[in-house]
C-alpha atoms as a PDB file:
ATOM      1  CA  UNK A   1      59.087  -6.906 -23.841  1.00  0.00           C
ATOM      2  CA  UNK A   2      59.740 -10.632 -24.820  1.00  0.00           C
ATOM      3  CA  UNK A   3      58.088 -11.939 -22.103  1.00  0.00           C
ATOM      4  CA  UNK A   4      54.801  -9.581 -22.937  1.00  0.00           C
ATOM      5  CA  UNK A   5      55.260 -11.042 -25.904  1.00  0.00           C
ATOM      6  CA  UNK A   6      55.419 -14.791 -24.661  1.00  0.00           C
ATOM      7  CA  UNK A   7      52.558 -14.085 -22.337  1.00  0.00           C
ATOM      8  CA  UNK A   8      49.896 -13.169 -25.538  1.00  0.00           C
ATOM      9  CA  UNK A   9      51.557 -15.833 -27.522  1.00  0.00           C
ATOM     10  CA  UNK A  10      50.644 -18.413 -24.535  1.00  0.00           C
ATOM     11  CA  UNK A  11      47.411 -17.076 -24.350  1.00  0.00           C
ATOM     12  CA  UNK A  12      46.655 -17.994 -28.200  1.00  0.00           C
ATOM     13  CA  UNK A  13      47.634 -21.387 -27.610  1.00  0.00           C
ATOM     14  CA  UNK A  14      45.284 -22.206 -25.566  1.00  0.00           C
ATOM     15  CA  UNK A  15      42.348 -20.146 -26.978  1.00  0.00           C
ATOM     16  CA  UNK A  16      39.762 -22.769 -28.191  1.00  0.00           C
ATOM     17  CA  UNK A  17      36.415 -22.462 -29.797  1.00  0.00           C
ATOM     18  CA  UNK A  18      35.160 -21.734 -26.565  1.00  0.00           C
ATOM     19  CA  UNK A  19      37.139 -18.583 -26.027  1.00  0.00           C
ATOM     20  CA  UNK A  20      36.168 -17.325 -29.097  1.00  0.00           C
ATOM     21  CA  UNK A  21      32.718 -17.112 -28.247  1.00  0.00           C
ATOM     22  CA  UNK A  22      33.678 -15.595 -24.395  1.00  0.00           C
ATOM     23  CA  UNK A  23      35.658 -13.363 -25.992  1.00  0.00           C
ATOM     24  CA  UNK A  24      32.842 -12.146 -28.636  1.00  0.00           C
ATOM     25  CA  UNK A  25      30.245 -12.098 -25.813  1.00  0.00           C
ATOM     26  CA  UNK A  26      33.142  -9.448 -23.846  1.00  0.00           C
ATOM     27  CA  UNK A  27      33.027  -7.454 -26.858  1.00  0.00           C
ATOM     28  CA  UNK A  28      29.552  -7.142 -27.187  1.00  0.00           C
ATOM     29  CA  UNK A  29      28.954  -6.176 -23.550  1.00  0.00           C
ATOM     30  CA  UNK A  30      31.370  -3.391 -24.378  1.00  0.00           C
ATOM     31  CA  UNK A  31      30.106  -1.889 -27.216  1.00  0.00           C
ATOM     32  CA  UNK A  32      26.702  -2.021 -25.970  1.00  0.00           C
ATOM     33  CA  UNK A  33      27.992   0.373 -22.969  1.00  0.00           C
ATOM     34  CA  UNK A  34      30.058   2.866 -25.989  1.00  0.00           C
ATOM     35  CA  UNK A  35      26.646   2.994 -27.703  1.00  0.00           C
ATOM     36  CA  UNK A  36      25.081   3.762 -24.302  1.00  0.00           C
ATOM     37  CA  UNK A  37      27.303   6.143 -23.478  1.00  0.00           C
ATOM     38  CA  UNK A  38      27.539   8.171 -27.202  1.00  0.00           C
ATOM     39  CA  UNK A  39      27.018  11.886 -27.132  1.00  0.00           C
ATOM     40  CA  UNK A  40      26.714  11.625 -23.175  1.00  0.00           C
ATOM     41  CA  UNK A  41      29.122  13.557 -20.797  1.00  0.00           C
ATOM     42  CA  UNK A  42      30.509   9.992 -19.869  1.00  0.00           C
ATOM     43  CA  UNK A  43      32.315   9.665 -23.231  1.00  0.00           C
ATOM     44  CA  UNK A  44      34.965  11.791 -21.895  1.00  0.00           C
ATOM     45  CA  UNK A  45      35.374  10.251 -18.317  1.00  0.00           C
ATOM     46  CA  UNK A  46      35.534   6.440 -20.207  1.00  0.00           C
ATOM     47  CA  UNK A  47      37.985   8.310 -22.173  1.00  0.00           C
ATOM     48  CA  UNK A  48      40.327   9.021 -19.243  1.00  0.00           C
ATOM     49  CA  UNK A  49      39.817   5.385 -17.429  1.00  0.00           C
ATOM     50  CA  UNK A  50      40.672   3.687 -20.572  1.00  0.00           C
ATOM     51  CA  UNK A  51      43.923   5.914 -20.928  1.00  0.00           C
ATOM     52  CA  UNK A  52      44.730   5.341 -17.195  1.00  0.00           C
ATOM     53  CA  UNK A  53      44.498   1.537 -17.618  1.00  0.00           C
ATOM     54  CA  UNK A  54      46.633   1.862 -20.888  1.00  0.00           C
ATOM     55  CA  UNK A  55      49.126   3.773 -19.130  1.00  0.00           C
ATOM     56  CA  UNK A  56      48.943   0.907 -16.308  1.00  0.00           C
ATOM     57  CA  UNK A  57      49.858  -1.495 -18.655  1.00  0.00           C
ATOM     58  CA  UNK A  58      52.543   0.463 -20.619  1.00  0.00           C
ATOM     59  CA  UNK A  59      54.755   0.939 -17.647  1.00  0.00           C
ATOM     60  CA  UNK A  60      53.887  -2.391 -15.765  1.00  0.00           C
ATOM     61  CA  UNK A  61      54.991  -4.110 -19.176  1.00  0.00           C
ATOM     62  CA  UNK A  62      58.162  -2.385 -21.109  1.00  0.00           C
ATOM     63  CA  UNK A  63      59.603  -0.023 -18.628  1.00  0.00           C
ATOM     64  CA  UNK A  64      59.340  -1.603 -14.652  1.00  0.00           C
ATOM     65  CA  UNK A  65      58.583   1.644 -12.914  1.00  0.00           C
ATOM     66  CA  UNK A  66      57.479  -0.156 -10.233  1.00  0.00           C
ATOM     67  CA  UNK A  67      57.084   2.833  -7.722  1.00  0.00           C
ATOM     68  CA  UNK A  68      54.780   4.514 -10.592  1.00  0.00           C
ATOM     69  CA  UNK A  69      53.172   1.010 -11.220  1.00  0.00           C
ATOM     70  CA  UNK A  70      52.243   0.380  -7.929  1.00  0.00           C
ATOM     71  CA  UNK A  71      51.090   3.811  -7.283  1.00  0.00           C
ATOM     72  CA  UNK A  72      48.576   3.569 -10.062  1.00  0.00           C
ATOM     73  CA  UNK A  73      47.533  -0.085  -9.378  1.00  0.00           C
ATOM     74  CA  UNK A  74      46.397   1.322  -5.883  1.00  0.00           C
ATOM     75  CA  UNK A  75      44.625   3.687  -6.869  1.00  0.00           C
ATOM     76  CA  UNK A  76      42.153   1.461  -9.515  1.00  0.00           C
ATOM     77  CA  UNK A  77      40.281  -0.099  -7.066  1.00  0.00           C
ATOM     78  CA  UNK A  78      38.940   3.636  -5.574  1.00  0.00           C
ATOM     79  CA  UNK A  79      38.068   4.038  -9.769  1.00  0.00           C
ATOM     80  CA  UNK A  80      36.270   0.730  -9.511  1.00  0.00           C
ATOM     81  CA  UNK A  81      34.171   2.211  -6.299  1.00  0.00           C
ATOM     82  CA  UNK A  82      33.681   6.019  -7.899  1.00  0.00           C
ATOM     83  CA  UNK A  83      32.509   4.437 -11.477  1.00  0.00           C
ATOM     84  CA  UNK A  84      28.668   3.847  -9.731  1.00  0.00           C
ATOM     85  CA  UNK A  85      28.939   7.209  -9.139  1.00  0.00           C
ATOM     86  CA  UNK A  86      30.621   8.782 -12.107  1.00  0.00           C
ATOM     87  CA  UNK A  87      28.228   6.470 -14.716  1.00  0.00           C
ATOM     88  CA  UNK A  88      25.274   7.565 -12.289  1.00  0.00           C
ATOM     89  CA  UNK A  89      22.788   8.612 -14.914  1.00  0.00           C
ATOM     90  CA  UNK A  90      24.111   5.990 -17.620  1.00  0.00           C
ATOM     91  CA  UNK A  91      23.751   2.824 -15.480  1.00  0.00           C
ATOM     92  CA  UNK A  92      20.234   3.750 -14.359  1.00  0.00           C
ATOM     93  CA  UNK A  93      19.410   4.225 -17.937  1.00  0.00           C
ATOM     94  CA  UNK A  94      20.841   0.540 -18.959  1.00  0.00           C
ATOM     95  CA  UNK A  95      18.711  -1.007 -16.318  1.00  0.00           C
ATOM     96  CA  UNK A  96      15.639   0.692 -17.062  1.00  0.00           C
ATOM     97  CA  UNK A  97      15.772  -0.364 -20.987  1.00  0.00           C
ATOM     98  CA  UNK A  98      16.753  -3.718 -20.005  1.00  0.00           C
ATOM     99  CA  UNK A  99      13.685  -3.952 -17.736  1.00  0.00           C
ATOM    100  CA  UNK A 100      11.686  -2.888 -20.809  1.00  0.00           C
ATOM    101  CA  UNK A 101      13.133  -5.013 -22.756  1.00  0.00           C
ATOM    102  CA  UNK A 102      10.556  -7.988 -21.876  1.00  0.00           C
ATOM    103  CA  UNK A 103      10.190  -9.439 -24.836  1.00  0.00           C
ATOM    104  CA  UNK A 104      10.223 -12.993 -23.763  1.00  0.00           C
ATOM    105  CA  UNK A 105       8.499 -12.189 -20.405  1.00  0.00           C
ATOM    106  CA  UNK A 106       5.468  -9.874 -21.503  1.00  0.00           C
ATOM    107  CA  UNK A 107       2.668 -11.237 -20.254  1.00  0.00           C
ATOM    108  CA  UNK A 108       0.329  -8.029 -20.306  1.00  0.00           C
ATOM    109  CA  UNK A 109      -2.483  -7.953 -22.557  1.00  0.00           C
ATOM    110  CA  UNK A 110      -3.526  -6.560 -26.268  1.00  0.00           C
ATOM    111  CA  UNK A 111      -2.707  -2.693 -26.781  1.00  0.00           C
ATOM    112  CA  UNK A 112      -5.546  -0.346 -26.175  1.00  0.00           C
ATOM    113  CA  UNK A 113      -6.351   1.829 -29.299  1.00  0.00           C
ATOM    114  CA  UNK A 114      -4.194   5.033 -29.222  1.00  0.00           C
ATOM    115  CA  UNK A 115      -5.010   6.607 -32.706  1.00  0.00           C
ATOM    116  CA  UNK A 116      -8.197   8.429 -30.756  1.00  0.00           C
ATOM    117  CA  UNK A 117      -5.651   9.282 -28.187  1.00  0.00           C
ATOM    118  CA  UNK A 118      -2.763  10.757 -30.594  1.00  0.00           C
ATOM    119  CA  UNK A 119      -5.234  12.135 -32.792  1.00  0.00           C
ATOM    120  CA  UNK A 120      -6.896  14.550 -29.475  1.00  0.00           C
ATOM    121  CA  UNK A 121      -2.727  15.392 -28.834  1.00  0.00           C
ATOM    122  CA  UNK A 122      -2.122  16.678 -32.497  1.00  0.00           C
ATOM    123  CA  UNK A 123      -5.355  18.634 -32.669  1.00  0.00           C
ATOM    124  CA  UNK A 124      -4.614  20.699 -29.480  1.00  0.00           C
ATOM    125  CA  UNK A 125      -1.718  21.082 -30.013  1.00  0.00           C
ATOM    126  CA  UNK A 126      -2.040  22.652 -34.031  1.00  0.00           C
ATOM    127  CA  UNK A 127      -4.521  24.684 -31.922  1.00  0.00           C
ATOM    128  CA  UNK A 128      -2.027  25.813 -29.648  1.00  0.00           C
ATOM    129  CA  UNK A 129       0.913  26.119 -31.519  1.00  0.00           C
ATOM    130  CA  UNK A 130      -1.808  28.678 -33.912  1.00  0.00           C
ATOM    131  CA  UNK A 131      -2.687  30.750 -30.652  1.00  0.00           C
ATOM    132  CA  UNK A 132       1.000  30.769 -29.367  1.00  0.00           C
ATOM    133  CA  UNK A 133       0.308  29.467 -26.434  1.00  0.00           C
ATOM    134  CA  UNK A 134       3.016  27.128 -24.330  1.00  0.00           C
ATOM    135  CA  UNK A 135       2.030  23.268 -23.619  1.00  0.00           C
ATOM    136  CA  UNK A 136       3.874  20.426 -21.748  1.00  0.00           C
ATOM    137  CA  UNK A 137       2.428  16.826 -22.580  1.00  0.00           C
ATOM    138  CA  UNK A 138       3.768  13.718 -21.096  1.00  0.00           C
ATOM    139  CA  UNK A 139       2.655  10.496 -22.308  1.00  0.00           C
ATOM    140  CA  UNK A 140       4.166   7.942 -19.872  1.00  0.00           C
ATOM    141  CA  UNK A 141       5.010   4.498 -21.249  1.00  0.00           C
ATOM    142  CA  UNK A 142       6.902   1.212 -19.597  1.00  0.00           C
ATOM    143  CA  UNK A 143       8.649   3.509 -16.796  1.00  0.00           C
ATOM    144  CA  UNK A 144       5.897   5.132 -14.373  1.00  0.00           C
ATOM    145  CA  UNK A 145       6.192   8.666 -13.304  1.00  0.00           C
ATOM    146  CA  UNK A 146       3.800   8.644  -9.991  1.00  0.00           C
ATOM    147  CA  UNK A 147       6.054  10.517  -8.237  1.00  0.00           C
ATOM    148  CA  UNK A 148       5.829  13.631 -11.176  1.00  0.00           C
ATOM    149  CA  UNK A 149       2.287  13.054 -10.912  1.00  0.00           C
ATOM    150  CA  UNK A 150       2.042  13.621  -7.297  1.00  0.00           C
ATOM    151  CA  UNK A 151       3.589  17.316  -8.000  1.00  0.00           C
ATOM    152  CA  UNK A 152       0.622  18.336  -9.562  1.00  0.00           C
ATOM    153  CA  UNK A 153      -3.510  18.844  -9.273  1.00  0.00           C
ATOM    154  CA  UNK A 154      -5.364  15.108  -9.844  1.00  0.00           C
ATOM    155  CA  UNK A 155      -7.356  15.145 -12.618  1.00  0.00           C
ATOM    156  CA  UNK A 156      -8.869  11.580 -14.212  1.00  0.00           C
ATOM    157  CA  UNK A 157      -9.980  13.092 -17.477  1.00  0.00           C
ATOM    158  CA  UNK A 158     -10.949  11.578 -20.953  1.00  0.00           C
ATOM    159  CA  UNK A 159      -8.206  12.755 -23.577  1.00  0.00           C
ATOM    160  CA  UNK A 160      -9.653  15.431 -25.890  1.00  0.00           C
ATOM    161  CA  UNK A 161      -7.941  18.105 -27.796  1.00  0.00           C
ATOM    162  CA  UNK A 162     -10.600  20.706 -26.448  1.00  0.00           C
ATOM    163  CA  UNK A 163      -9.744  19.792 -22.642  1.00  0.00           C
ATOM    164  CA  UNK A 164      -6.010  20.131 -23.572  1.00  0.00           C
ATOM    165  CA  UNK A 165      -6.341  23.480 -25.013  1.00  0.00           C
ATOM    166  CA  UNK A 166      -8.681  24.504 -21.947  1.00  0.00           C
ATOM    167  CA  UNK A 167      -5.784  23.744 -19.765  1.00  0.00           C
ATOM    168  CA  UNK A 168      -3.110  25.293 -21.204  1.00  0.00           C
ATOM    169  CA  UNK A 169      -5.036  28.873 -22.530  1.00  0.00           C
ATOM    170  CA  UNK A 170      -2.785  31.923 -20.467  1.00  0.00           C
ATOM    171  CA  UNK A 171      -3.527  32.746 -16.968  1.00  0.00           C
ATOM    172  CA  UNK A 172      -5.753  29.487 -16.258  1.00  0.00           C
ATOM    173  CA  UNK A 173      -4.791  28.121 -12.962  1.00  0.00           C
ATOM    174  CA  UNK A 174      -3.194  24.744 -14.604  1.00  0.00           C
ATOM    175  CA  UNK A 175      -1.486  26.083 -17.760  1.00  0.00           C
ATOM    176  CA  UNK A 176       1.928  26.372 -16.065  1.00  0.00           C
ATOM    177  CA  UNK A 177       3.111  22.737 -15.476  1.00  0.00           C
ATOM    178  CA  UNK A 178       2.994  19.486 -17.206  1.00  0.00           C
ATOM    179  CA  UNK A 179       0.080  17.577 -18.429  1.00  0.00           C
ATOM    180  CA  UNK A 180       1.397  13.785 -17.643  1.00  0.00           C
ATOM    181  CA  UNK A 181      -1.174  10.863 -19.573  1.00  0.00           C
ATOM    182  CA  UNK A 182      -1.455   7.302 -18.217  1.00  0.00           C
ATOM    183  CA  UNK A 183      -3.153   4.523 -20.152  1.00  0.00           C
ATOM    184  CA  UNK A 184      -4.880   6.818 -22.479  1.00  0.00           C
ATOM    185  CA  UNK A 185      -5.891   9.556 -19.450  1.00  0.00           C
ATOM    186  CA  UNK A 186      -5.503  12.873 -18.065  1.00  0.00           C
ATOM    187  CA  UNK A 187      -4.079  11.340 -14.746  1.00  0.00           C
ATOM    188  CA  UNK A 188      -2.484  15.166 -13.520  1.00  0.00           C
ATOM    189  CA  UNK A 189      -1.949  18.386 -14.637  1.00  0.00           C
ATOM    190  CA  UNK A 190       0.474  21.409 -13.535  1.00  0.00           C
ATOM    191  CA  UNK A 191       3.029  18.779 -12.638  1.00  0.00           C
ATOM    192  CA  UNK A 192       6.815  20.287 -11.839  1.00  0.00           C
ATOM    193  CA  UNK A 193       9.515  18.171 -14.047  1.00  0.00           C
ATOM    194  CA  UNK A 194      13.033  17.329 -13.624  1.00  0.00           C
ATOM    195  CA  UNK A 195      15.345  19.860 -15.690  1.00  0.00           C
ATOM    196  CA  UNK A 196      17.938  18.492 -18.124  1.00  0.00           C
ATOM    197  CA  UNK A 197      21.299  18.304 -17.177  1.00  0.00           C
ATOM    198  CA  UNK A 198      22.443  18.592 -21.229  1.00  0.00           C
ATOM    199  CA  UNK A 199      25.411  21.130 -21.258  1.00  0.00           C
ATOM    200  CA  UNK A 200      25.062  20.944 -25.361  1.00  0.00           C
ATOM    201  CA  UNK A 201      24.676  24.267 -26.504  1.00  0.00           C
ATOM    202  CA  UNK A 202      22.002  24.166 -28.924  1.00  0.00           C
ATOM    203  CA  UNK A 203      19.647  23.094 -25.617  1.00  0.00           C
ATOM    204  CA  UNK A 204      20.972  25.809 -23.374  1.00  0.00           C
ATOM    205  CA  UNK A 205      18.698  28.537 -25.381  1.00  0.00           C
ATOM    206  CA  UNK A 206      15.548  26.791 -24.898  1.00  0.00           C
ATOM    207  CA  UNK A 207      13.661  27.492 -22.059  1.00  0.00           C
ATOM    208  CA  UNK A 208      12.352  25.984 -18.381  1.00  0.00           C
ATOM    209  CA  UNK A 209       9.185  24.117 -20.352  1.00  0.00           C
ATOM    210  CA  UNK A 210      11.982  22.653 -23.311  1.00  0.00           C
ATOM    211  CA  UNK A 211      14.503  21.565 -20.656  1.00  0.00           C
ATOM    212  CA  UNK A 212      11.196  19.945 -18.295  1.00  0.00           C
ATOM    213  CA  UNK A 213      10.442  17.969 -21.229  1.00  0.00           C
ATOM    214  CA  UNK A 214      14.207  17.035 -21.999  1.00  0.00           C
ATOM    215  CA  UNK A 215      14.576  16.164 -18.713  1.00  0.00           C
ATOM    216  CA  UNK A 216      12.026  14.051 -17.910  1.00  0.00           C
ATOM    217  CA  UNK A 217      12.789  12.434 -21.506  1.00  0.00           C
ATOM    218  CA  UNK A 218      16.752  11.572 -19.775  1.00  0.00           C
ATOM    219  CA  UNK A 219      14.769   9.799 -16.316  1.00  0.00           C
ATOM    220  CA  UNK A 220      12.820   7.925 -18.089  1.00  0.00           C
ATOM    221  CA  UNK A 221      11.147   6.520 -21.813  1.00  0.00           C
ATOM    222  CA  UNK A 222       8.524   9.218 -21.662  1.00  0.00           C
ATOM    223  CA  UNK A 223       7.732  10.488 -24.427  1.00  0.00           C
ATOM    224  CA  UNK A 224       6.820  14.441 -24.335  1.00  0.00           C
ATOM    225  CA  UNK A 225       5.049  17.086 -26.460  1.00  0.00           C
ATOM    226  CA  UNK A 226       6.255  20.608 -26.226  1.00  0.00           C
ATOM    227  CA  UNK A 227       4.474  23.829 -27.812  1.00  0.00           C
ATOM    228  CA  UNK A 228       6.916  27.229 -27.385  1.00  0.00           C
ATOM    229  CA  UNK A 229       5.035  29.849 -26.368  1.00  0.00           C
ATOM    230  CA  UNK A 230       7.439  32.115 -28.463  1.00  0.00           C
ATOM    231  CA  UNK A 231       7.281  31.228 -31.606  1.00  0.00           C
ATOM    232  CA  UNK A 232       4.920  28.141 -31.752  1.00  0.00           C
ATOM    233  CA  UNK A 233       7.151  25.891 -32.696  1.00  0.00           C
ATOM    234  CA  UNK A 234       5.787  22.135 -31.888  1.00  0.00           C
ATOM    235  CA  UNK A 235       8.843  19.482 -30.809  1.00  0.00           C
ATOM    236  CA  UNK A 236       9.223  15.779 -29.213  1.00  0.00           C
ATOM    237  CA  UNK A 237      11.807  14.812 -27.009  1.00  0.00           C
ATOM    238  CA  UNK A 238      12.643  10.862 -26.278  1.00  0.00           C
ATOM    239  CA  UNK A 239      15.676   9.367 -24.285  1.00  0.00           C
ATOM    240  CA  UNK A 240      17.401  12.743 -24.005  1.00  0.00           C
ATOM    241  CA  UNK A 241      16.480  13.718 -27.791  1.00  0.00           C
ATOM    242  CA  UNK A 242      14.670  16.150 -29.424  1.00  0.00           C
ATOM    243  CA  UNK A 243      12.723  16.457 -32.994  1.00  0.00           C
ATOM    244  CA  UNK A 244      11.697  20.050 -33.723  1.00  0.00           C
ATOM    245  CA  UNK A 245       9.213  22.240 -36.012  1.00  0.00           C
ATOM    246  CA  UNK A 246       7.020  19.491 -36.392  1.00  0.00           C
ATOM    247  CA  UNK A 247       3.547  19.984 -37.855  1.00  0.00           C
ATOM    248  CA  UNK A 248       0.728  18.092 -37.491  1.00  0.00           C
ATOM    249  CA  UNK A 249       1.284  15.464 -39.753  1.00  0.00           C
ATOM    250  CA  UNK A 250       4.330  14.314 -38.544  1.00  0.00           C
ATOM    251  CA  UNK A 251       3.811  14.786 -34.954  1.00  0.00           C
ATOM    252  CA  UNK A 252       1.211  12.167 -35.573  1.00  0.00           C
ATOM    253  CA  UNK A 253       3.774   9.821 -37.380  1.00  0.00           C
ATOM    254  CA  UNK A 254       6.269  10.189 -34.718  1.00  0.00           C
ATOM    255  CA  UNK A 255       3.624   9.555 -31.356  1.00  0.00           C
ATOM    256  CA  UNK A 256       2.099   6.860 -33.596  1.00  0.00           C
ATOM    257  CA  UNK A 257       5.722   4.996 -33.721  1.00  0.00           C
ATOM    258  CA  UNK A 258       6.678   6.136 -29.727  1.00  0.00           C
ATOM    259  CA  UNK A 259       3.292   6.139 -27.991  1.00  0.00           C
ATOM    260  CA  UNK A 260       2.557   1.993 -26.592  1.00  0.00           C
ATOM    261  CA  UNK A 261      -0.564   1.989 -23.968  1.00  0.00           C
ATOM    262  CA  UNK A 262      -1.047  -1.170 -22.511  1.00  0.00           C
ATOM    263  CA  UNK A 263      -3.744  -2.903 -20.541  1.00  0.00           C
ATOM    264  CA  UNK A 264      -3.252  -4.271 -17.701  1.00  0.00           C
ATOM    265  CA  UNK A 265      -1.866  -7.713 -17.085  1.00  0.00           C
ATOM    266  CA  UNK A 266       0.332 -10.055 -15.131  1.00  0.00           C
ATOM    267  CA  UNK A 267       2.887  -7.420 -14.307  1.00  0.00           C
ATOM    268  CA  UNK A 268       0.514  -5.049 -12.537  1.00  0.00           C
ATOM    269  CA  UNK A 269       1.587  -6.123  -9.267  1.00  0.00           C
ATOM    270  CA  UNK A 270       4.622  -4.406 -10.531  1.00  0.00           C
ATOM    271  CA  UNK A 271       3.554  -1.415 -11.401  1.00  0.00           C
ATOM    272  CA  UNK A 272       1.497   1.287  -9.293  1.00  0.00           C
ATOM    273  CA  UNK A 273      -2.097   1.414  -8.794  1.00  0.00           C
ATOM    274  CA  UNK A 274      -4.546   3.094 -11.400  1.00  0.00           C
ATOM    275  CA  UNK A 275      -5.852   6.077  -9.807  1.00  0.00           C
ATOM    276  CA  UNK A 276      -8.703   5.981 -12.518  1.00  0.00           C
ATOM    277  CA  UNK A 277      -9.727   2.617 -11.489  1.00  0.00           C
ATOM    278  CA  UNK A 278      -9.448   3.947  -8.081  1.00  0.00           C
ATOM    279  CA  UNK A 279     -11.586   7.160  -8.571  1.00  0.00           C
ATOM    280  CA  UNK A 280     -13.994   4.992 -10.557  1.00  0.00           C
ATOM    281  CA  UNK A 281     -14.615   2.143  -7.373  1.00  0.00           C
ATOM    282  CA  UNK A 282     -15.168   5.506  -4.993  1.00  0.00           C
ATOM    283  CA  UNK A 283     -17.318   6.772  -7.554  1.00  0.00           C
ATOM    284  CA  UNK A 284     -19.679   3.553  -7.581  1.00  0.00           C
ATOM    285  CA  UNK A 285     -19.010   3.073  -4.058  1.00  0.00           C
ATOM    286  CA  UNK A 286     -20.530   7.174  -3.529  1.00  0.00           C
ATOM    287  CA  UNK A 287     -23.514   6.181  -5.743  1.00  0.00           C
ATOM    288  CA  UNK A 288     -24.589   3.286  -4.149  1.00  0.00           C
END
């Protein structure tokens, strides 16, 4: 115990202006990963790493059980390997917002105009939530989603709230899928989503159409519109969120704040190709 206590007393001797400021930038790191991690499944596995390393440190420090000690000590660096594993879904999300997070480095040009755009996704869907009829719409943003896309039938359409109704009425051959937007288009419709993982149970009564747009929502900073087919109810989801019984108005308000369409600039080379620019150069190509 007293030399525990010599060792921290050391350590504040020599901790300098300098220090301070590693030690702040530490604590910062870390409480950017709690935040991360709040309300997520990994709250309880960081719980049981941080009580294995406290435990690690008890018994290496006051009581010398040095069998115990070293049997736990061995067995942190197999933690160290599983956490990639374990923090899967958390660490892929850190990355992806801290590739978004280009403020410094965005080079891409002025924002289209999305008001016509949101405008065309409230109307169809007040229309649809009025008929009771289900709807799935996926307005991608920073993150692309080709390989969603790719799951369902090509389209390359102007948004309007008519064509969005069209596609979702009962029984038409695309109504049962997602309707994914790129840069202000109809890229794909009928597209198959990822299902969220979310054991909460206020999400487990929703059904397959709620937990496709929850789950594409966790993969990714899509943002997606979702009309029940039971009782009309309108709702967002966004990063593994949901905002229910919207109406109009406020769906408006909420795309207006989420939805960003860009054109395209310096960082297209890393980003996919635009299959409407693509459909557009066959088109001319066909005419001439």
């Amino acid at each position: 115990m007293t030399e525990f206590l010599t060792e921290i007393a050391f350590i504040f001797q020599r901790l300098d202006w300098l220090g301070v400021v590693d030690i702040l930038l530490v604590t910062v790191i870390f409480f950017s990963l709690f935040m991360l991690m709040r309300g997520t499944q990994a709250v309880v596995l960081l719980r049981g790493v941080i009580l294995l390393v406290i435990v690690v440190a008890l018994l290496g420090g006051f009581f010398r059980l040095r069998a115990f000690t070293w049997l736990l000590r061995s067995t942190l660096p197999a933690l160290l390997l599983a956490i990639p594993v374990i923090f899967q879904p958390e660490i892929r999300r850190a990355l992806e917002r801290l590739g978004r997070a280009s403020v410094f480095l965005n080079f891409e040009g002025k924002e289209t105009n999305s008001q016509p755009i949101i405008e065309a996704i409230c109307a169809a869907c007040q229309r649809l939530s009025e008929r009771r009829y289900g709807a799935l719409i996926v307005i991608e943003r920073e993150a692309g989603l080709q390989e969603y896309i790719d799951t369902g039938i090509k389209m390359d359409a102007l948004v309007s709230a008519e064509l969005l109704v069209q596609i979702f009425i009962k029984d038409t051959p695309l109504h049962d899928g997602a309707v994914i937007l790129h840069n202000g288009r109809i890229v794909s419709a009928a597209c198959v989503l990822p299902l969220s993982t979310e054991t909460n149970l206020a999400y487990q009564q929703f059904g397959l159409r709620h937990r496709a747009s929850l789950g594409i929502s966790e993969v990714s900073d899509a943002v997606a519109v979702v009309v029940s087919e039971q009782t009309g109810t309108i709702s967002v989801t966004h990063n593994g969120k949901m905002i229910r019984r919207l109406d109009a108005a406020r769906l408006q308000n909420i795309l207006t704040a989420f939805y960003r369409p860009r054109a395209k600039g310096v960082w297209r080379w890393f980003r996919r190709a635009e299959p409407q620019k693509e459909s557009a150069k066959k088109s001319s190509e066909a005419g001439m």
